[in-house]
Structure formats: C-alpha cells, structure tokens
C-alpha atoms as a PDB file:
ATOM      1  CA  UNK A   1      50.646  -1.472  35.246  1.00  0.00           C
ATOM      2  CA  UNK A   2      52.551  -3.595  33.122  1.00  0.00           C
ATOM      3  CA  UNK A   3      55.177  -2.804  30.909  1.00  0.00           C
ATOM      4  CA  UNK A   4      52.871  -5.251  28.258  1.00  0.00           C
ATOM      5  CA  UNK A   5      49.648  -3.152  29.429  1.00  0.00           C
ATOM      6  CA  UNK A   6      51.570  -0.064  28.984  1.00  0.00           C
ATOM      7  CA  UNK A   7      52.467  -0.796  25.373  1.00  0.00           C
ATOM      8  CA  UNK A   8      48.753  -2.147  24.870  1.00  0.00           C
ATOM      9  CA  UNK A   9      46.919   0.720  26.260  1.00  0.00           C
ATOM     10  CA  UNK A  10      49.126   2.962  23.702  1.00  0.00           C
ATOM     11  CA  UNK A  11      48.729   1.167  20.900  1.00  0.00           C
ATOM     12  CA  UNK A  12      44.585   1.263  21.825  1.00  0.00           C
ATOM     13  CA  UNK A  13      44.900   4.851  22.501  1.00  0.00           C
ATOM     14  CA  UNK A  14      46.643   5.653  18.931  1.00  0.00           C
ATOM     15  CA  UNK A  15      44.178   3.364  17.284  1.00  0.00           C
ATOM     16  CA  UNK A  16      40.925   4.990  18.781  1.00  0.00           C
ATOM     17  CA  UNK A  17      42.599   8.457  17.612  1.00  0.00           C
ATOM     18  CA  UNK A  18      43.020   7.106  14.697  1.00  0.00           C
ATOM     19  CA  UNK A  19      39.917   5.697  14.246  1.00  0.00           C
ATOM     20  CA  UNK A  20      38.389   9.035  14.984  1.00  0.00           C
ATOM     21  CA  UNK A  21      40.768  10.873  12.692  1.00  0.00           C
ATOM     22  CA  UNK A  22      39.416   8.402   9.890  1.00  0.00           C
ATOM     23  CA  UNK A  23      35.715   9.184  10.714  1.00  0.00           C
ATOM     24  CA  UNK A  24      36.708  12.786  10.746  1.00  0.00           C
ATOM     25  CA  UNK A  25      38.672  12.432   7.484  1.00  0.00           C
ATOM     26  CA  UNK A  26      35.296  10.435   5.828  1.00  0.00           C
ATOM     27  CA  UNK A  27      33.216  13.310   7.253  1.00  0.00           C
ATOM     28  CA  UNK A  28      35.644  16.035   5.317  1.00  0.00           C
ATOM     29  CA  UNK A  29      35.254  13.792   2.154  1.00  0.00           C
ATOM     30  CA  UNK A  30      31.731  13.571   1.964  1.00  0.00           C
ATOM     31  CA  UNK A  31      31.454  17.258   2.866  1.00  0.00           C
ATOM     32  CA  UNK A  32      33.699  18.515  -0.139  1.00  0.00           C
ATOM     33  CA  UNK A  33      31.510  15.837  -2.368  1.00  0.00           C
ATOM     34  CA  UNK A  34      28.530  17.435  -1.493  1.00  0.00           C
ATOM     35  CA  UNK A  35      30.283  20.872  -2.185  1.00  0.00           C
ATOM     36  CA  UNK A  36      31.221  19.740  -5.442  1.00  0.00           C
ATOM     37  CA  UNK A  37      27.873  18.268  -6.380  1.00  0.00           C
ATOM     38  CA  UNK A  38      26.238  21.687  -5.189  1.00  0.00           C
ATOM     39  CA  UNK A  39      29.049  24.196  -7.099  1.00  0.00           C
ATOM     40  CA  UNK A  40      28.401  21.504 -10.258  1.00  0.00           C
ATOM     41  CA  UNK A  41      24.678  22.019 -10.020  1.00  0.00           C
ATOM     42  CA  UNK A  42      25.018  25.990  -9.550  1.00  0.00           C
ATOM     43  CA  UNK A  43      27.040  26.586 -12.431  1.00  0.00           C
ATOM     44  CA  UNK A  44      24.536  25.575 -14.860  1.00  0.00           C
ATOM     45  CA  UNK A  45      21.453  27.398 -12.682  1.00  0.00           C
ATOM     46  CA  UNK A  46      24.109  30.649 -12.863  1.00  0.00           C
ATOM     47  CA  UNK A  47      23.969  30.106 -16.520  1.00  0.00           C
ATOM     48  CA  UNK A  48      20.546  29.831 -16.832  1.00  0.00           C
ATOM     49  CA  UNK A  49      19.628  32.423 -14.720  1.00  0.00           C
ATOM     50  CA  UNK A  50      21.814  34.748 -17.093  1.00  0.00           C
ATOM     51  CA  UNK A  51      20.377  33.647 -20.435  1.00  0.00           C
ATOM     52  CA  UNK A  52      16.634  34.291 -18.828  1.00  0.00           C
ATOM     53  CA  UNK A  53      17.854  37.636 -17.638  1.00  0.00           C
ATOM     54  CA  UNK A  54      18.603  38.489 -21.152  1.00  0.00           C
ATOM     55  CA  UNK A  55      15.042  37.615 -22.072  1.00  0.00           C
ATOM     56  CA  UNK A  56      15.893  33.767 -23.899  1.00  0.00           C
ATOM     57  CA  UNK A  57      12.535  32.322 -23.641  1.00  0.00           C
ATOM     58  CA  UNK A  58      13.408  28.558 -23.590  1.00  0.00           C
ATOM     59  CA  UNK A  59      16.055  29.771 -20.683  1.00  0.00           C
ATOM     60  CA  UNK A  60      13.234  31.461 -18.793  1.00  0.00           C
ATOM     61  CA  UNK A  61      11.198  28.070 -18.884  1.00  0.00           C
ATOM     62  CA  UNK A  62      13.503  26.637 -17.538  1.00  0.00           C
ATOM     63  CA  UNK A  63      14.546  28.650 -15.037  1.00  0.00           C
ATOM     64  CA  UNK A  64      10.811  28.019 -13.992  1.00  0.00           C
ATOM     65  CA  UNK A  65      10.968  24.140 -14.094  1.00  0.00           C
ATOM     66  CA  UNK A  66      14.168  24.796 -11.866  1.00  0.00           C
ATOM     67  CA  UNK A  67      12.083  26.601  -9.353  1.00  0.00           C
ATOM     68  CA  UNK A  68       8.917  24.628  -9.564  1.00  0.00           C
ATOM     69  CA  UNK A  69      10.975  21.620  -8.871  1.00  0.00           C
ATOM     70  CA  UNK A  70      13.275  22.621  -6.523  1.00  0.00           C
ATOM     71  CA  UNK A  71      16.415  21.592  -8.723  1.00  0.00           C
ATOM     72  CA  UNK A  72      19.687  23.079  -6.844  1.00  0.00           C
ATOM     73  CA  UNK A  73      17.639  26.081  -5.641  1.00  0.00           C
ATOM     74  CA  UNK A  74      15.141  25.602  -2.942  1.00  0.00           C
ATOM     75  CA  UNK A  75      11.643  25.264  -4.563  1.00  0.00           C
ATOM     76  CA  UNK A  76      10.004  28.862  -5.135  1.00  0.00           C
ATOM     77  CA  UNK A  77       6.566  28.382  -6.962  1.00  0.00           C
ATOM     78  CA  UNK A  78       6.257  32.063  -6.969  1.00  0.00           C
ATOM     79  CA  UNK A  79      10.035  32.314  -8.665  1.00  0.00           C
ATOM     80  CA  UNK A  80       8.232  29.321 -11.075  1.00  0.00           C
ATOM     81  CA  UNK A  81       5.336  31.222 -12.251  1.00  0.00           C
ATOM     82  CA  UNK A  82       7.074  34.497 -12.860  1.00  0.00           C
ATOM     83  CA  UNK A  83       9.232  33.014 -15.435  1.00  0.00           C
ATOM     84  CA  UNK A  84       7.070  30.358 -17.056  1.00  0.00           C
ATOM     85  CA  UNK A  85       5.138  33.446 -17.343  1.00  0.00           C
ATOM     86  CA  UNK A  86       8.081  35.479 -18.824  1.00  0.00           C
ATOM     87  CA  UNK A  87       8.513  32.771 -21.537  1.00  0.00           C
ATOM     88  CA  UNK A  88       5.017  32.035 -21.923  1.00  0.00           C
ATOM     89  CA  UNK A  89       4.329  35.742 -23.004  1.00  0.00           C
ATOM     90  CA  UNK A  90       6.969  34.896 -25.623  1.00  0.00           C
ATOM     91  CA  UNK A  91       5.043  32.878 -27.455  1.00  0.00           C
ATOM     92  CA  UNK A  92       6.635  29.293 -25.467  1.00  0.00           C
ATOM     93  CA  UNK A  93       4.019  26.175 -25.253  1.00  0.00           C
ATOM     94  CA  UNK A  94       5.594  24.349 -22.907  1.00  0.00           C
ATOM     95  CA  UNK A  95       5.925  27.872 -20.579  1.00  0.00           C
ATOM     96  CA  UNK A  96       1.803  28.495 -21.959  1.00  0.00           C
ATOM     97  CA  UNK A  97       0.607  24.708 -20.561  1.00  0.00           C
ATOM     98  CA  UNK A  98       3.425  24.983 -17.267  1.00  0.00           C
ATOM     99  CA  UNK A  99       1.891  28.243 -16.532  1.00  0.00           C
ATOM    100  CA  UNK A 100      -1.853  26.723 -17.383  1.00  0.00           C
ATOM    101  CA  UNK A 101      -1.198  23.895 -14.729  1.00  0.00           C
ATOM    102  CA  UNK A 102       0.023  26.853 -11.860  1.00  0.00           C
ATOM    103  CA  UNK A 103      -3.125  28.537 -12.534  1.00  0.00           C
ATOM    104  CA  UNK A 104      -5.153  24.981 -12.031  1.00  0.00           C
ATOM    105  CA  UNK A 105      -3.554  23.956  -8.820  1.00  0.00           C
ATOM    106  CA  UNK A 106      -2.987  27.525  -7.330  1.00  0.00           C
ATOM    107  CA  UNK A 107       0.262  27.172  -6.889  1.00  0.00           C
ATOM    108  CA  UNK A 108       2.127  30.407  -6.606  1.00  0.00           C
ATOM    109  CA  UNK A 109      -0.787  32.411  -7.979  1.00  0.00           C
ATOM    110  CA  UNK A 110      -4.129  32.447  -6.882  1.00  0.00           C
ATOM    111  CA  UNK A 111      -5.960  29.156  -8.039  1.00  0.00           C
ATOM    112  CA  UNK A 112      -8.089  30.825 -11.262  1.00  0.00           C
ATOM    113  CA  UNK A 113      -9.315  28.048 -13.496  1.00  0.00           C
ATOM    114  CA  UNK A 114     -10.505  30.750 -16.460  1.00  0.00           C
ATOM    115  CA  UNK A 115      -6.939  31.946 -16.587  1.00  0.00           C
ATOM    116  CA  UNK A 116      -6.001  27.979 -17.061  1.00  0.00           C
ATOM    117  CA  UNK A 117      -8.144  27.924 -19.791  1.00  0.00           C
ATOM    118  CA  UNK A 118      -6.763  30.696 -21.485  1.00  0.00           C
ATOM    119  CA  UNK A 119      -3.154  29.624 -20.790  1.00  0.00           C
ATOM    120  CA  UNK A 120      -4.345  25.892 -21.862  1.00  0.00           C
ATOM    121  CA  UNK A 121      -5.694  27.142 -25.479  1.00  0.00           C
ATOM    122  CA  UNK A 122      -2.866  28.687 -26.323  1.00  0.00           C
ATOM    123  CA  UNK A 123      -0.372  26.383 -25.722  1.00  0.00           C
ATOM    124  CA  UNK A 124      -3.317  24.061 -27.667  1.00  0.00           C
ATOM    125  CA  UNK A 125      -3.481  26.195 -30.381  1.00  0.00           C
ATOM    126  CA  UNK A 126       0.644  25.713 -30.856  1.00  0.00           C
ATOM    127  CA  UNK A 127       0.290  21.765 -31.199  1.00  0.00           C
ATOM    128  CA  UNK A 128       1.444  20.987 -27.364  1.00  0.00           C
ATOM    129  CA  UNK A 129      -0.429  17.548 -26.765  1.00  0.00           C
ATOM    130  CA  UNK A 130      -0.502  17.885 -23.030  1.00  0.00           C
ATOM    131  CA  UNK A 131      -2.570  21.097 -22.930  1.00  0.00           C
ATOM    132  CA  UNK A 132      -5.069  19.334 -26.285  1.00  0.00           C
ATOM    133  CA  UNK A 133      -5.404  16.552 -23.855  1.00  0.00           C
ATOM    134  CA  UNK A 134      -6.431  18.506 -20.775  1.00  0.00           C
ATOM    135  CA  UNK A 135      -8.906  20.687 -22.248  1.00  0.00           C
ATOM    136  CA  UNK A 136     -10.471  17.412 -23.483  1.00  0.00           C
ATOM    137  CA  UNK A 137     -10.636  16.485 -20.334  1.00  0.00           C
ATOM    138  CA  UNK A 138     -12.093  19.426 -18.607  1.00  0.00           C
ATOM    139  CA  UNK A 139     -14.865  19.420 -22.168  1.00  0.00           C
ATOM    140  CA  UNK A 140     -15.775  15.723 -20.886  1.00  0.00           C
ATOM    141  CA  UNK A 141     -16.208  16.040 -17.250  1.00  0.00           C
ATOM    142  CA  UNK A 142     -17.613  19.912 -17.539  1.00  0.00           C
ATOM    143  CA  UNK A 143     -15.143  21.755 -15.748  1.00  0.00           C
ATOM    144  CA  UNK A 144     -14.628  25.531 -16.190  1.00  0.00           C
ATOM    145  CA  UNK A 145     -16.158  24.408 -19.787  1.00  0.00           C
ATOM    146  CA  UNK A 146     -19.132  23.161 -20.804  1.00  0.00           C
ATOM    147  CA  UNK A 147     -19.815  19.887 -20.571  1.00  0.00           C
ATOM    148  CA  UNK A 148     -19.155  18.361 -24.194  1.00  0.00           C
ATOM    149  CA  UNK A 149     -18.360  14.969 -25.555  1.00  0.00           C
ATOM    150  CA  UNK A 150     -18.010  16.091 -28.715  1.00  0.00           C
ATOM    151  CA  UNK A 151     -15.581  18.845 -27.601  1.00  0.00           C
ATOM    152  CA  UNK A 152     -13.562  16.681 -26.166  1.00  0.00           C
ATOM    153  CA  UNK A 153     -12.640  13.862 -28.492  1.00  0.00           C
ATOM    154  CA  UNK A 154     -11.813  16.960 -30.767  1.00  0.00           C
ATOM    155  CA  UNK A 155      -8.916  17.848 -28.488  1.00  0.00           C
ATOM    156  CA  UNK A 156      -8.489  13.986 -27.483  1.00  0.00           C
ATOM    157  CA  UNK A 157      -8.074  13.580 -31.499  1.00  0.00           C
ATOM    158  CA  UNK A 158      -5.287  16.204 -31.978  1.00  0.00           C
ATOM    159  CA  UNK A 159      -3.453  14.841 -29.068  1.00  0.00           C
ATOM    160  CA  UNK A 160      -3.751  11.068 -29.299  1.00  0.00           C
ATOM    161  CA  UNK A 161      -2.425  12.083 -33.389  1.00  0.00           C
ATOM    162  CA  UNK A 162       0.878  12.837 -31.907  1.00  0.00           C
ATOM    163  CA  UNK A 163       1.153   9.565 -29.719  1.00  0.00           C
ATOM    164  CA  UNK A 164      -0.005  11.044 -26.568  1.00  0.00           C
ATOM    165  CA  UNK A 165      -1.282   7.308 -24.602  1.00  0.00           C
ATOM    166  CA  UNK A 166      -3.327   9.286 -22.602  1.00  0.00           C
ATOM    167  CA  UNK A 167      -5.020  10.946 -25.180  1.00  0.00           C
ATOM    168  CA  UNK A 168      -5.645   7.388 -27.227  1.00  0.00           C
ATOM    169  CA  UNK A 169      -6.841   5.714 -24.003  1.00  0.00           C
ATOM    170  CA  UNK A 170      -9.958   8.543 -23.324  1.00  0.00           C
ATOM    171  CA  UNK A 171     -10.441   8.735 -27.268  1.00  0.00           C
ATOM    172  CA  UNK A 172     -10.606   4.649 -27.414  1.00  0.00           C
ATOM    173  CA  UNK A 173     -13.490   4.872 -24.229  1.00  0.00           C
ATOM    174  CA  UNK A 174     -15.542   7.319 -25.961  1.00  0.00           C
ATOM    175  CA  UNK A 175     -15.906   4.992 -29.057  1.00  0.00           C
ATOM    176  CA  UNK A 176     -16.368   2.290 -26.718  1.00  0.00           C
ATOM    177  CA  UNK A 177     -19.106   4.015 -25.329  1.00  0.00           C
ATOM    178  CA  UNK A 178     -20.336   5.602 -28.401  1.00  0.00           C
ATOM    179  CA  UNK A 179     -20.146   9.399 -26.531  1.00  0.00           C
ATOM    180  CA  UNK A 180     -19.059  12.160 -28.648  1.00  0.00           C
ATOM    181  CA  UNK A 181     -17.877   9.666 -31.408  1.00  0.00           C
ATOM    182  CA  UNK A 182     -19.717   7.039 -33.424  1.00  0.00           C
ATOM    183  CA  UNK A 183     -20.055   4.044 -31.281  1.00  0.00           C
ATOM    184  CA  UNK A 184     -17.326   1.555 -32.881  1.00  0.00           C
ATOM    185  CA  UNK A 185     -15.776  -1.351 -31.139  1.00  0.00           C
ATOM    186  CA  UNK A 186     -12.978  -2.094 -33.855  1.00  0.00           C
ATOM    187  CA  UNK A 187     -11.917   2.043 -33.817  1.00  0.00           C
ATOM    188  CA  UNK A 188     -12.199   1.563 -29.506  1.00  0.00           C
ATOM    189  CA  UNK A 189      -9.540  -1.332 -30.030  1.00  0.00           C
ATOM    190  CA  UNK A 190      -7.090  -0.655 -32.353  1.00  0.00           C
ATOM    191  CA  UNK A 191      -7.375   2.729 -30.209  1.00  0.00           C
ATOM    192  CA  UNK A 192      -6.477   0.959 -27.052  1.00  0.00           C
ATOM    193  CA  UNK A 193      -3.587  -0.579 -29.157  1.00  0.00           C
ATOM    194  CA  UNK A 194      -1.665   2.245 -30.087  1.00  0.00           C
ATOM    195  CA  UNK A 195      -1.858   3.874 -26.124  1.00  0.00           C
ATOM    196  CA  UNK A 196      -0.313   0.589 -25.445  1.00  0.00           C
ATOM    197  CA  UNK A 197       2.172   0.927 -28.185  1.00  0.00           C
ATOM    198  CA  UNK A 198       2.880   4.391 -26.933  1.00  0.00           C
ATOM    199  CA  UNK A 199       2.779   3.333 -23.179  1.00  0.00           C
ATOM    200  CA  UNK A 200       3.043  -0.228 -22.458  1.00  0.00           C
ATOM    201  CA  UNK A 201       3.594   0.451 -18.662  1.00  0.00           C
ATOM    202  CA  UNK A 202       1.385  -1.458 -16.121  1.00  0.00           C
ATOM    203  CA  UNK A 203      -0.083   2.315 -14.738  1.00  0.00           C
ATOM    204  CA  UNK A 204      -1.810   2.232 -19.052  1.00  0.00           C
ATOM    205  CA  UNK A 205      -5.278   0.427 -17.997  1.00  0.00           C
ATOM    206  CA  UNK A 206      -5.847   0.275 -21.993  1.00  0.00           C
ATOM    207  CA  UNK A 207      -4.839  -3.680 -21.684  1.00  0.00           C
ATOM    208  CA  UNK A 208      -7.483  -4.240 -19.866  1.00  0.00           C
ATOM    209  CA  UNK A 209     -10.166  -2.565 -21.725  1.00  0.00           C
ATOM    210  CA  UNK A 210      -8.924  -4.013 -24.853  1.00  0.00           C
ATOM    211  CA  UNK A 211      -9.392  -7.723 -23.370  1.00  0.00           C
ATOM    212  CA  UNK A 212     -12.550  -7.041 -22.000  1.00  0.00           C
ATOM    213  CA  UNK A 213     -13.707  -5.391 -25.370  1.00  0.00           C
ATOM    214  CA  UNK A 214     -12.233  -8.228 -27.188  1.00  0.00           C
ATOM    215  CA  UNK A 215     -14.537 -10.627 -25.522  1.00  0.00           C
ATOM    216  CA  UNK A 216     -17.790  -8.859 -27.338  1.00  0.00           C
ATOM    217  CA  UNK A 217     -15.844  -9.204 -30.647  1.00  0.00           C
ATOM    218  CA  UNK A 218     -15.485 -11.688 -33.638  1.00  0.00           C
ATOM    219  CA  UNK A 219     -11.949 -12.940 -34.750  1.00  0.00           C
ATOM    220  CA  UNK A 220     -12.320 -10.700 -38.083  1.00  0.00           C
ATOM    221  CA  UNK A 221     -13.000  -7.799 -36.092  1.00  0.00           C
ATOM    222  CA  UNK A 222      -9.992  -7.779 -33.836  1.00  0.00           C
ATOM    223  CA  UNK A 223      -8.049  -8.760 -37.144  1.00  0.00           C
ATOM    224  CA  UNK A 224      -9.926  -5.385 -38.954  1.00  0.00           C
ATOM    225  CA  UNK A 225      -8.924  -3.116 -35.176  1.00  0.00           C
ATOM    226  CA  UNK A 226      -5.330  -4.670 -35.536  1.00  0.00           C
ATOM    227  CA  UNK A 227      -4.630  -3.490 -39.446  1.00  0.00           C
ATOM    228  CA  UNK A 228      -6.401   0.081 -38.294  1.00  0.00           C
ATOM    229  CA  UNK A 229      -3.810   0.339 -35.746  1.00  0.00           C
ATOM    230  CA  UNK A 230      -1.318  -0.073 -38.029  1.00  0.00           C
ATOM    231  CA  UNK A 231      -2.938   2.911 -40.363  1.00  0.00           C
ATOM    232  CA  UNK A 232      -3.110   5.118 -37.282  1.00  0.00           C
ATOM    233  CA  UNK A 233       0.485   4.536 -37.007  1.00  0.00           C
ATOM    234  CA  UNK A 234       1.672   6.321 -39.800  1.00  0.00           C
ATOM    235  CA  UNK A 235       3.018   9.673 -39.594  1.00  0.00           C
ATOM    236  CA  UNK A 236       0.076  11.640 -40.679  1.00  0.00           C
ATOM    237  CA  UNK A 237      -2.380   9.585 -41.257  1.00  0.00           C
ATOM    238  CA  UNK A 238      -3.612   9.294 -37.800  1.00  0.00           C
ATOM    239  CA  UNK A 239      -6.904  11.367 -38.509  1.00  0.00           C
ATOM    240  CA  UNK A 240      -7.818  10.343 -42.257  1.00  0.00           C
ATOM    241  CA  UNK A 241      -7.499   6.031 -41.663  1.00  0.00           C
ATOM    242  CA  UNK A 242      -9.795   7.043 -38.065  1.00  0.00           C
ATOM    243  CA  UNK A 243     -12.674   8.783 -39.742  1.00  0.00           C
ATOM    244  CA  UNK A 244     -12.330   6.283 -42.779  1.00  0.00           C
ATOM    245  CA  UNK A 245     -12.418   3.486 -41.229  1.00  0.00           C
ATOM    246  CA  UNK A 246     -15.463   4.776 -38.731  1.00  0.00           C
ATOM    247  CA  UNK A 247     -17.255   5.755 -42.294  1.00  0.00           C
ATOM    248  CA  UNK A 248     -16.871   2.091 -43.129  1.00  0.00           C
ATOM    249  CA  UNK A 249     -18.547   0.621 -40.401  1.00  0.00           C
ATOM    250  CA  UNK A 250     -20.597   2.645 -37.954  1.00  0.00           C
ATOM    251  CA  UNK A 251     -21.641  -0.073 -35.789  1.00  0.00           C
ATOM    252  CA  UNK A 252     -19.361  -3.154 -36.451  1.00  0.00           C
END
C-alpha cells in the first residue's frame, strides 16, 4: 500500500468515526430533548396531581382531561372517570357533562345511559351548552328519553342562546320543518345564520340549508331572517327577538 493510500485510508477511517460519533452525538441530543419535553410536561401534571389531591375541583377536572387524553401520562380512562367524578360531585359542569359523556360511551365505567342522563341534567341545569345540546338531541331522536320535539328545541334554545353552532343548526331544522317549533322559514334562516356566524367552518352544513331554504323565499323575507339575526345577536336577547318575531309571522 501506498504511502498516498495509507494517508487516504486514515483520513476515511477518522471521517467514518467521526461520522458515527456525529450520529451518536445527534442521537444524545434528541434524547435529552425528549427528556426535557417529558420533565417540562411532568412538572405541571405533578402540580396538578397535588392541587386535586387536596380536593381543588377545577384541578381534579383536569387531572381527568389529562388522563382521558393521554396528555404526558399514558391514557387511563379509569384514572379519567374517577376524578371527573371527584370534581363533578363538587358541583363542576364541565366534570358533570365529561363524566355524562364516560357514562355514554362506556368508557372506564360500565356504558349506563340513565346515569348519562343524570350526569347530563346537571351539568344542564348549571348553564353548560354542551350537555343542553345533547339532551336535545337524545329528546329528538328518543334515546334513553322520550321521544320529544318539543323537548328538544327547549334544550336546543338554551344552548344555541349562548352561541353554541350546533345547537342553532338543529334549532334552525326544526323550524324548517315545523317539528317542535312553529314552522317558520325566516326564524329557520336567520337561525342558520348565526351557526354560521358562530362556526363558519366547511364541517357547519348550515350554508347549505340556508341556500337551499333561500330558494323557497322572497327577497323581503331573507331581508326580514337577516335583521332577526342581528336581534338574536345581542347579548340577551337571543330568546325574546326568537319568540317575537315567530309571534309575528307564524307561517311567512
């Protein structure tokens, strides 16, 4: 071998061992990353586990959301429902309707749709527009409740009054369809408007049943559906401008 081949095969030997020491030294980067990103995500779980320990109800909720997630701890719907449970006892909504949906889906308790219920009303009875909205679904299709049009644009009322798009979409349909509520295209519209106000997303299917409403309607109509949106839009007057405007014309 060469003196040239000599001094060549060195120089490739100390740059593969270099190469592999740079790998290695990547490897030991991205490992103490990690460990930082893991000791930065336990310190607040630590902290939360504490306060929920000491009976903080907001703490135990979310100590549950933690463990029904899987967020820094590996996911433990049992460890979910015993402390959405712990704060929902407390009086929490968001632990009542968390705990509700655990019940519904059976996940870390037995599946027991009565206990939903009774988890869902109370968190309803608190204001919490998710669990309003869900019982007004269960009222309309007639499960674990009787069925009940009615019933449910009651809860799809109180829920769609603080914004919920959801809530406004199902509520807007009923009118549409004249089921539970008077039959009123404008109040079905201007309905469909404010879900799209509150969720303009393409997942909201309100645009579309808003254009395809529109097409059964006269110009002063949509005009009359666009200034009732605007009532419904007021803080507060959500209910009063609805069953107003629905005394005003039954069938417009």
């Amino acid at each position: 071998m060469t003196v040239d081949a000599i001094a060549l095969a060195g120089q490739t030997g100390f740059r593969a061992r270099a190469e592999r020491w740079m790998k290695r030294a990547c490897l030991l980067i991205a490992a103490l990353c990690l460990l930082g990103v893991a000791r930065a995500q336990a310190a607040p779980v630590r902290a939360t586990v504490e306060a929920a320990q000491k009976g903080d109800a907001a703490a135990q909720y979310k100590l549950g959301e933690i463990y029904d997630l899987g967020q820094g701890v590996p996911q433990d719907y049992t460890q979910a429902v015993k402390w959405y449970r712990a704060a929902a006892e407390q009086g929490l909504p968001a632990a009542q309707f968390a705990l509700a949906e655990m019940y519904k889906n059976g996940d870390g308790v037995a599946k027991n749709l009565p206990e939903a219920l009774r988890w869902y009303q109370r968190a309803a009875g608190q204001n919490h527009a998710g669990a309003q909205l869900l019982l007004g679904v269960l009222a309309e299709s007639g499960t674990g409740l009787p069925q009940n049009d009615a019933q449910a644009a009651q809860w799809y009322r109180l829920s769609a009054a603080q914004g919920d798009a959801r809530a406004l979409l199902l509520l807007a349909n009923l009118y549409q369809l004249g089921q539970g509520e008077p039959k009123s295209a404008v109040a079905s519209y201007a309905l469909y408007t404010r879900s799209l106000a509150a969720d303009g997303s393409r997942a909201n299917p309100s645009a579309g049943h808003r254009a395809q409403l529109a097409r059964g309607m006269t110009a002063a109509q949509i005009a009359t559906a666009g200034k009732l949106a605007e009532e419904l839009a007021r803080p507060g007057n959500f209910a009063k401008a609805l069953d107003a405007a629905v005394a005003t014309w039954i069938k417009p």
